[in-house]
N, C-alpha and C. Protein backbone atom coordinates (compact mmCIF):
# COMPACT_ATOMS: atom_id res chain seq x y z
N UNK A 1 96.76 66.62 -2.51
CA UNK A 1 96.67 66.80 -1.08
C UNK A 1 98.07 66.68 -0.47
N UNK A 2 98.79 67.69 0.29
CA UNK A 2 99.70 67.67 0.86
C UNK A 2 99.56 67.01 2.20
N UNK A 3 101.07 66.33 2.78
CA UNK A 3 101.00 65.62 3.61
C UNK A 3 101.86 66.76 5.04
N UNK A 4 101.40 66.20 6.07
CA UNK A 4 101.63 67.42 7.26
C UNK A 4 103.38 67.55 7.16
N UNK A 5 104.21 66.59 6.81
CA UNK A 5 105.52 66.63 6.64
C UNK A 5 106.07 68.53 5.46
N UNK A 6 105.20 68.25 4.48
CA UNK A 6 105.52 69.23 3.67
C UNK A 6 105.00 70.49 3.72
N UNK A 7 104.17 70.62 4.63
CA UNK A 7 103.81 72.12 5.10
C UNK A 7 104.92 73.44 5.19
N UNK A 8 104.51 74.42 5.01
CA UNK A 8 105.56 75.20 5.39
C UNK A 8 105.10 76.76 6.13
N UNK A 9 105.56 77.61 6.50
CA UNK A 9 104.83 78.62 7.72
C UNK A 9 104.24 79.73 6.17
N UNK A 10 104.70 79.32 5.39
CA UNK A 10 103.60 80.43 3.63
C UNK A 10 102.41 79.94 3.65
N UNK A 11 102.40 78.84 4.37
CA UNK A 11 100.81 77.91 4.10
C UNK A 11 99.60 78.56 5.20
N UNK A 12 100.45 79.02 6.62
CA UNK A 12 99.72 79.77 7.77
C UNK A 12 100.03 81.82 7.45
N UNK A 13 99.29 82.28 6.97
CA UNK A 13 99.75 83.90 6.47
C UNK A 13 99.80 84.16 8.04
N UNK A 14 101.04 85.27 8.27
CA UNK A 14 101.15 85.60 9.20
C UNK A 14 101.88 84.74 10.70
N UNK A 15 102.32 83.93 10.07
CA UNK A 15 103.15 82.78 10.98
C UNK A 15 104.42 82.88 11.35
N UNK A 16 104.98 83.20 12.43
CA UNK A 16 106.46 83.06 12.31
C UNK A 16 107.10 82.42 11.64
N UNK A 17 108.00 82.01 10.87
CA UNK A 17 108.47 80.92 10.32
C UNK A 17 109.33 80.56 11.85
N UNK A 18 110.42 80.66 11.92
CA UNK A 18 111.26 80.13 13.03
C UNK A 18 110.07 79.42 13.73
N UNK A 19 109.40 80.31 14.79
CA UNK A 19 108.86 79.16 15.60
C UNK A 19 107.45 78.33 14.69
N UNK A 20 107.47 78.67 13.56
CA UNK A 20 106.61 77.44 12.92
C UNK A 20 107.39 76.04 12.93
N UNK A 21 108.88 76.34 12.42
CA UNK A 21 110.09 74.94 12.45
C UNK A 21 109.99 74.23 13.55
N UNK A 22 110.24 75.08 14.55
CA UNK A 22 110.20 74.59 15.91
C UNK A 22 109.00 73.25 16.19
N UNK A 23 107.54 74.26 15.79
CA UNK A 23 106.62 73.53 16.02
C UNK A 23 106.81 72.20 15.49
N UNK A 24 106.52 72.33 14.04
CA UNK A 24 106.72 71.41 13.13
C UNK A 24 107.66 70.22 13.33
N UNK A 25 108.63 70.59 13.97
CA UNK A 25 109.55 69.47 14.63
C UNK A 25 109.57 69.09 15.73
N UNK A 26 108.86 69.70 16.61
CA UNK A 26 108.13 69.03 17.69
C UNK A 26 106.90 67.70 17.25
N UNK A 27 106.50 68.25 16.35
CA UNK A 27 105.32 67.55 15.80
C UNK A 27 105.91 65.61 15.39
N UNK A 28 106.91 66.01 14.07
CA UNK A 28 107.53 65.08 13.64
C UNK A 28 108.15 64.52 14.67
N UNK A 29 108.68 64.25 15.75
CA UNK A 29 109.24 64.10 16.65
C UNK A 29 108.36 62.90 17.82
N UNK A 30 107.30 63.83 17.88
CA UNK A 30 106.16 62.99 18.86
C UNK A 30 105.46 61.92 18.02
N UNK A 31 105.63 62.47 16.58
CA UNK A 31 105.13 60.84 15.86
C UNK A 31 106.04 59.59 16.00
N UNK A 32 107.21 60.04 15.76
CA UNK A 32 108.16 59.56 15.71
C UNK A 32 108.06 58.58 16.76
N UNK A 33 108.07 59.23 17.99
CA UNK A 33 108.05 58.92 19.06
C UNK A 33 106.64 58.00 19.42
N UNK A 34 105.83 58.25 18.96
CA UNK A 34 104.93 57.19 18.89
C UNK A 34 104.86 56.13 18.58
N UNK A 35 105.72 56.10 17.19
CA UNK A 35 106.11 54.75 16.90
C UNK A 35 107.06 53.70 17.37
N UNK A 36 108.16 54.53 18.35
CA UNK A 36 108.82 54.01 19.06
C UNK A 36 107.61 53.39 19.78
N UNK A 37 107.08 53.60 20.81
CA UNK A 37 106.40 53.40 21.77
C UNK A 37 105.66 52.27 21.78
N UNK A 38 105.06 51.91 20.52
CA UNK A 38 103.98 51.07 20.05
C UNK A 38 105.32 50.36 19.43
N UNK A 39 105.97 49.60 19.12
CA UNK A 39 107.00 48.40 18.40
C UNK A 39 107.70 48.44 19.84
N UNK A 40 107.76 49.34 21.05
CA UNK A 40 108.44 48.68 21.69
C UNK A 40 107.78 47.91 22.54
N UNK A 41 106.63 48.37 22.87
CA UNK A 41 105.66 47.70 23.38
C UNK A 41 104.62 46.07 23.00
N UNK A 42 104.97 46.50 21.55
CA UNK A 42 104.17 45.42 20.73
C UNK A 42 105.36 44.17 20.67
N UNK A 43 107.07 44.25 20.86
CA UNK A 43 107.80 43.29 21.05
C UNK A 43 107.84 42.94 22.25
N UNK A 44 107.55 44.01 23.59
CA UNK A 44 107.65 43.06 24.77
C UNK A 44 106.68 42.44 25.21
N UNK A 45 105.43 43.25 24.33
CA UNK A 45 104.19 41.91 24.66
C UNK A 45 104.36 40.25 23.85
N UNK A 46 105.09 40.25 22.85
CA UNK A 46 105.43 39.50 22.10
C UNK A 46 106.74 38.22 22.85
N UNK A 47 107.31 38.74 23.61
CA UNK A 47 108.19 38.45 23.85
C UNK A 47 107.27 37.45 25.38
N UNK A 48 106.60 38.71 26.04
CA UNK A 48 105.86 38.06 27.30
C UNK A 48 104.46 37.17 27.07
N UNK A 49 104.47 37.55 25.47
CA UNK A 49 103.05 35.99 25.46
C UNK A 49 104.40 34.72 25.14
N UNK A 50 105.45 34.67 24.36
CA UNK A 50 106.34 33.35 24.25
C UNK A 50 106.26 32.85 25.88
N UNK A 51 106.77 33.80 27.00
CA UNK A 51 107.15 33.02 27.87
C UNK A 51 106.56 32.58 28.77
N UNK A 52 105.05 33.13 28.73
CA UNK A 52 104.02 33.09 29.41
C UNK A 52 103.17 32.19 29.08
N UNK A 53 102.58 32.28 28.09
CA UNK A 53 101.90 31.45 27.04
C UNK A 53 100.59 32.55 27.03
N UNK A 54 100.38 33.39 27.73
CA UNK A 54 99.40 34.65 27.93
C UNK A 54 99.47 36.16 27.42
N UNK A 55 98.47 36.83 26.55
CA UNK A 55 98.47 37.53 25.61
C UNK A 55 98.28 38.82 26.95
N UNK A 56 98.79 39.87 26.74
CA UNK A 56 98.27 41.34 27.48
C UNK A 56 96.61 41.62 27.11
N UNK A 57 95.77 42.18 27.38
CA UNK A 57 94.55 42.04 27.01
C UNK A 57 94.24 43.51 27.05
N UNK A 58 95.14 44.58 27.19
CA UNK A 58 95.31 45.88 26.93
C UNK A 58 96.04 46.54 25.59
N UNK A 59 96.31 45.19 24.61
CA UNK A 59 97.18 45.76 23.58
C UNK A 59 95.93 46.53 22.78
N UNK A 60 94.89 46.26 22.58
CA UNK A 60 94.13 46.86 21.22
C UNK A 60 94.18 48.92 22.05
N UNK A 61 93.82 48.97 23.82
CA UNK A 61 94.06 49.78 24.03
C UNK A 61 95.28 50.56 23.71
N UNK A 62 96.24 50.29 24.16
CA UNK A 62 97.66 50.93 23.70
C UNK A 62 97.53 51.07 22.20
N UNK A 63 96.95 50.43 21.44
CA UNK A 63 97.41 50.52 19.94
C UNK A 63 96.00 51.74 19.68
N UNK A 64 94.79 51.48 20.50
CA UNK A 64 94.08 52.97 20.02
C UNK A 64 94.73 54.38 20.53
N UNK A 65 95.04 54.02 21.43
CA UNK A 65 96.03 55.57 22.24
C UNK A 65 96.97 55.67 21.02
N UNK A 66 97.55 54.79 20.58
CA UNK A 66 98.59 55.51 19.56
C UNK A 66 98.10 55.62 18.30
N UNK A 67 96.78 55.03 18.02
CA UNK A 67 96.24 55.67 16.76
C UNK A 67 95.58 56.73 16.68
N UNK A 68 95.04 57.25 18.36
CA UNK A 68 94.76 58.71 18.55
C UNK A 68 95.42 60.16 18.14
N UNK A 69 96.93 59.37 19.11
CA UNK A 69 98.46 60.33 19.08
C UNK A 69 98.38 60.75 17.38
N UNK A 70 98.83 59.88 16.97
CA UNK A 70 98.97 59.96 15.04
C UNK A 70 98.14 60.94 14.21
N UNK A 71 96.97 60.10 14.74
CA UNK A 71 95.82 61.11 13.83
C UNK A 71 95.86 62.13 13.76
N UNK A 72 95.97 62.61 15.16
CA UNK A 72 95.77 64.20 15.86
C UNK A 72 96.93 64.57 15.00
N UNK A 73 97.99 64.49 15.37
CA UNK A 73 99.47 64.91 14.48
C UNK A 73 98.93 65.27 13.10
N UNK A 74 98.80 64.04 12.35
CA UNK A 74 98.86 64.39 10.90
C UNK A 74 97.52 64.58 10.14
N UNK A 75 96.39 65.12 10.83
CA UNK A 75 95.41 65.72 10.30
C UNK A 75 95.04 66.99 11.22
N UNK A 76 93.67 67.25 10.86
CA UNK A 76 93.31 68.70 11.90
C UNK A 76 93.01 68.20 13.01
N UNK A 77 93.15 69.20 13.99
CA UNK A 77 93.06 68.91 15.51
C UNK A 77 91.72 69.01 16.08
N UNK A 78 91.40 68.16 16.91
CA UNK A 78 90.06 68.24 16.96
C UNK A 78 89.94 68.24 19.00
N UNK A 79 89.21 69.12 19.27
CA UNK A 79 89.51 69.25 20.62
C UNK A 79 89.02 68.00 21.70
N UNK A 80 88.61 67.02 20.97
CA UNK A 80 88.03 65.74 21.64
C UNK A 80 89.13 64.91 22.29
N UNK A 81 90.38 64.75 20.86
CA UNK A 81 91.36 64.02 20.58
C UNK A 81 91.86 63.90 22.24
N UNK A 82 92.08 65.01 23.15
CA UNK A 82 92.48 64.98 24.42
C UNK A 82 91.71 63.86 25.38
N UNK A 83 90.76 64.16 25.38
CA UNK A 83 89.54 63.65 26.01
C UNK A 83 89.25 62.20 25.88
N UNK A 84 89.58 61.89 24.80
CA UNK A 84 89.73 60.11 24.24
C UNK A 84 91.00 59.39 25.05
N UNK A 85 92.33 60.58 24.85
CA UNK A 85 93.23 60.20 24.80
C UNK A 85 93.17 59.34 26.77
N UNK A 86 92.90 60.66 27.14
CA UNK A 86 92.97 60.52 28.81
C UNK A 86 91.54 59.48 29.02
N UNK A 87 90.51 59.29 28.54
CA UNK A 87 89.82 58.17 29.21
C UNK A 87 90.23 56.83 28.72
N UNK A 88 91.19 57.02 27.37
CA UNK A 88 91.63 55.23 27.07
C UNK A 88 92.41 55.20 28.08
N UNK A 89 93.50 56.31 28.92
CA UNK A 89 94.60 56.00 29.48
C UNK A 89 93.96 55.68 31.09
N UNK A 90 93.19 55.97 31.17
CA UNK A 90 91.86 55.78 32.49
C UNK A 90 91.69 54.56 31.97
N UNK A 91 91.23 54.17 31.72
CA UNK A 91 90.60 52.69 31.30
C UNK A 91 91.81 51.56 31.70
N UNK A 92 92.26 51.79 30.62
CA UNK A 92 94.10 51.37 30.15
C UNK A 92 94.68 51.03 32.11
N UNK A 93 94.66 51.78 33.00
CA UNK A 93 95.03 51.93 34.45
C UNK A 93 93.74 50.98 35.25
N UNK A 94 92.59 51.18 34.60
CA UNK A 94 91.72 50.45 35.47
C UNK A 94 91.82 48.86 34.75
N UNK A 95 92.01 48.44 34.10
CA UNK A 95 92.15 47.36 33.19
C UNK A 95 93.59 46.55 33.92
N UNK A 96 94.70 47.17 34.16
CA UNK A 96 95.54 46.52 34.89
C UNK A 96 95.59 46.70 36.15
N UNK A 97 94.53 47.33 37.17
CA UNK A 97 94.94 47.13 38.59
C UNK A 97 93.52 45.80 38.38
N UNK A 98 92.69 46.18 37.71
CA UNK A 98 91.98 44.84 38.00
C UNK A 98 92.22 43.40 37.39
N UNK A 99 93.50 43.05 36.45
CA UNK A 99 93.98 42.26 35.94
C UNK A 99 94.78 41.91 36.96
N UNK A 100 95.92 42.58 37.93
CA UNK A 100 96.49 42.62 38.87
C UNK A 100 95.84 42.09 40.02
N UNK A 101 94.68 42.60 40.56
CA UNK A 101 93.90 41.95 41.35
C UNK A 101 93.35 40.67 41.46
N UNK A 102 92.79 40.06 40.23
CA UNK A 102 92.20 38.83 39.55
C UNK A 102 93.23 37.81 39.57
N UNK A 103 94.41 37.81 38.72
CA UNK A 103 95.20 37.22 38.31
C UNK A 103 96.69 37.10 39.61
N UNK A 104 96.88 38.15 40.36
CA UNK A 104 98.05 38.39 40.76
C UNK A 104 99.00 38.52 40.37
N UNK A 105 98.83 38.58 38.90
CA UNK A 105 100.22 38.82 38.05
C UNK A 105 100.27 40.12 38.04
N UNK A 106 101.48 40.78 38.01
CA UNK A 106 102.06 42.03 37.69
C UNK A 106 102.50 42.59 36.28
N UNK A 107 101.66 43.23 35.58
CA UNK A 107 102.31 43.39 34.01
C UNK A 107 103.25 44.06 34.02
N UNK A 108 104.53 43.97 33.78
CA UNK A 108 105.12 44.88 33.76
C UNK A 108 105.16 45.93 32.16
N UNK A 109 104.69 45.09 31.03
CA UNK A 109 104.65 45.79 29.67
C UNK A 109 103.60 46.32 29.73
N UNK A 110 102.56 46.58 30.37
CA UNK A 110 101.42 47.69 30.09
C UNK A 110 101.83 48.61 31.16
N UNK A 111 102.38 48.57 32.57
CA UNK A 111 103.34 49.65 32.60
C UNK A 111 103.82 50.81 32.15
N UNK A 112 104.65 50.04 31.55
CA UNK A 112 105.60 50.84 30.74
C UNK A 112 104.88 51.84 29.76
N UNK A 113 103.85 50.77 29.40
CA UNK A 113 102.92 51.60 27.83
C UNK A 113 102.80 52.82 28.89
N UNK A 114 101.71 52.55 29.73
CA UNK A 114 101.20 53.72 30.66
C UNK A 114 102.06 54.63 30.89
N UNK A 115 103.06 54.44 31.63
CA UNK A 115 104.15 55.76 31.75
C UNK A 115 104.37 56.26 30.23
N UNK A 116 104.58 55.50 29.35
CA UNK A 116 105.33 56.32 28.19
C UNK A 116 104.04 56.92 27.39
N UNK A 117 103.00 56.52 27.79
CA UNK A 117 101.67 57.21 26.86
C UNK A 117 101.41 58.48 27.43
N UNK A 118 101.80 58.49 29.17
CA UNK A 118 101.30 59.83 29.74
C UNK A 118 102.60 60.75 29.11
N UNK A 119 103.93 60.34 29.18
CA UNK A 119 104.90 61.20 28.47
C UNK A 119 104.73 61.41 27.24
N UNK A 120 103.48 60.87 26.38
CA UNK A 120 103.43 61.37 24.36
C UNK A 120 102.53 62.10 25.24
N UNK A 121 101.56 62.45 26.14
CA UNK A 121 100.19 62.97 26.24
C UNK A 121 100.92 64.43 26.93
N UNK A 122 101.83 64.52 27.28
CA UNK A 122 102.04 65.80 27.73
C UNK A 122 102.82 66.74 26.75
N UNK A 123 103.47 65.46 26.28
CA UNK A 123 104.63 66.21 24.83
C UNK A 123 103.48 66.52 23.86
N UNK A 124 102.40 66.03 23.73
CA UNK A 124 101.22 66.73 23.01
C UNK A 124 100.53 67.85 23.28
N UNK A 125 100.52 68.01 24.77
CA UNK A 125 100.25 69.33 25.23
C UNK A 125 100.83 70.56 25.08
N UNK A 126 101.96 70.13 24.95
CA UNK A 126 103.03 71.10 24.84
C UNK A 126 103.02 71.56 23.44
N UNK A 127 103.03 70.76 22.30
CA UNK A 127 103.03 71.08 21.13
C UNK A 127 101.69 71.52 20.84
N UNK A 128 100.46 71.50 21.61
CA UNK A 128 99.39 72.06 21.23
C UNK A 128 98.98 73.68 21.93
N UNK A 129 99.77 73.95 22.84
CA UNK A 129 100.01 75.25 23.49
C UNK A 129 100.45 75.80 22.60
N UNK A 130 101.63 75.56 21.78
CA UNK A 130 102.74 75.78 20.88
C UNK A 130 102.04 76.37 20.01
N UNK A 131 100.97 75.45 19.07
CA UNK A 131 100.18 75.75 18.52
C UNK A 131 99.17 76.54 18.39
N UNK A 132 98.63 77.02 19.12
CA UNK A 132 97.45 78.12 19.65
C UNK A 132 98.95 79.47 19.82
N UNK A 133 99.70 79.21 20.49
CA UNK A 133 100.42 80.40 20.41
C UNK A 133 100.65 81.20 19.21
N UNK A 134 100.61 80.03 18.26
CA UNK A 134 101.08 80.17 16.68
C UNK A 134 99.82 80.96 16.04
N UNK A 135 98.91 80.85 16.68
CA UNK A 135 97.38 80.91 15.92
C UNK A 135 97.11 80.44 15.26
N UNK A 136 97.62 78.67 14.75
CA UNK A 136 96.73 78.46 14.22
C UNK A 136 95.81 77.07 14.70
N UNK A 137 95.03 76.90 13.92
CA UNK A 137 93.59 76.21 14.45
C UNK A 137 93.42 74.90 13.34
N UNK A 138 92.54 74.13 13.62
CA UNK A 138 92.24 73.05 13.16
C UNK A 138 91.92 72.84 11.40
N UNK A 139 90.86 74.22 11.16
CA UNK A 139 90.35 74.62 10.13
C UNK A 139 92.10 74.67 9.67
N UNK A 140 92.70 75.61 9.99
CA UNK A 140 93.94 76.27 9.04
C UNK A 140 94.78 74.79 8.47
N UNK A 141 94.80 73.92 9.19
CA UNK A 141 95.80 72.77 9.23
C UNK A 141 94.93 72.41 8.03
N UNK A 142 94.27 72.30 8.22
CA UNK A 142 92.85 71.00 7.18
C UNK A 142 92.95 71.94 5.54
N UNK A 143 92.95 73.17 6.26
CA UNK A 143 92.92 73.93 4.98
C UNK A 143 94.26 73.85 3.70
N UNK A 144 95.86 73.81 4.75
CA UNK A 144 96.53 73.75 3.89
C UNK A 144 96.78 72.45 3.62
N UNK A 145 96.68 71.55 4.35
CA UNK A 145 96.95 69.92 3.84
C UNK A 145 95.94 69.84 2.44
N UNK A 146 94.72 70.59 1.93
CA UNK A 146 94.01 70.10 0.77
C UNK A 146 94.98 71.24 -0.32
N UNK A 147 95.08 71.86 -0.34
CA UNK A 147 96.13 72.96 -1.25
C UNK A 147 96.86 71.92 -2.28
């Protein structure tokens, strides 16, 4: 089973190569970038339970949004993946104005998650436009990752 890293545009017949690279490194890129997102997030919650003595109570959220991001990347695409993505990030927003309300504390590290999750959620859009431009589809991905 090949891994989405080693794909190549011989695997999609009829694929540009050039803008397959493109894609493809858009792809690697937003994972990438995912993982930034989640260690930077997972140290300043770390950092704000030391000084607080109080845990964020949105981390398992942020950490499913980025196990969404991932999946979608490195397996077939499944048209739900959107739909998850935007009601954890709904949730994720209703979870801290009413933590905010309750508490009066201001998070500033789920914040941040929030802004930087809606910036992987659009850089996903983009690479999934990308993708349909390319023609190819969920089946095709699934197909050459077993090859």
């Amino acid at each position: 089973m090949k891994k989405f890293k080693n794909l190549v545009a011989s695997d999609f017949p009829g694929v540009n190569a050039q803008r397959f690279g493109e894609w493809k490194a858009a792809i690697m890129r937003m994972k990438g970038n995912v993982y930034i997102v989640l260690i930077l997030y997972l140290v300043l919650n770390t950092k704000s339970y030391g000084s607080t003595g109080n845990i964020i109570y949105d981390t398992p959220i942020v950490i499913l949004i980025g196990i969404l991001f991932l999946s979608q990347q490195s397996r077939f695409v499944s048209e739900k993946h959107s739909t998850y993505i935007i009601v954890s990030l709904g949730f994720l927003i209703l979870l801290n104005i009413i933590l905010v309300y309750v508490t009066g504390r201001f998070v500033g590290e789920s914040l941040i998650a929030i802004v930087a999750l809606f910036w992987l959620y659009n850089q996903n859009q983009k690479n999934g436009r990308l993708q349909k431009e390319l023609g190819i589809d969920g089946a095709a991905i699934k197909r050459a990752l077993v090859k």
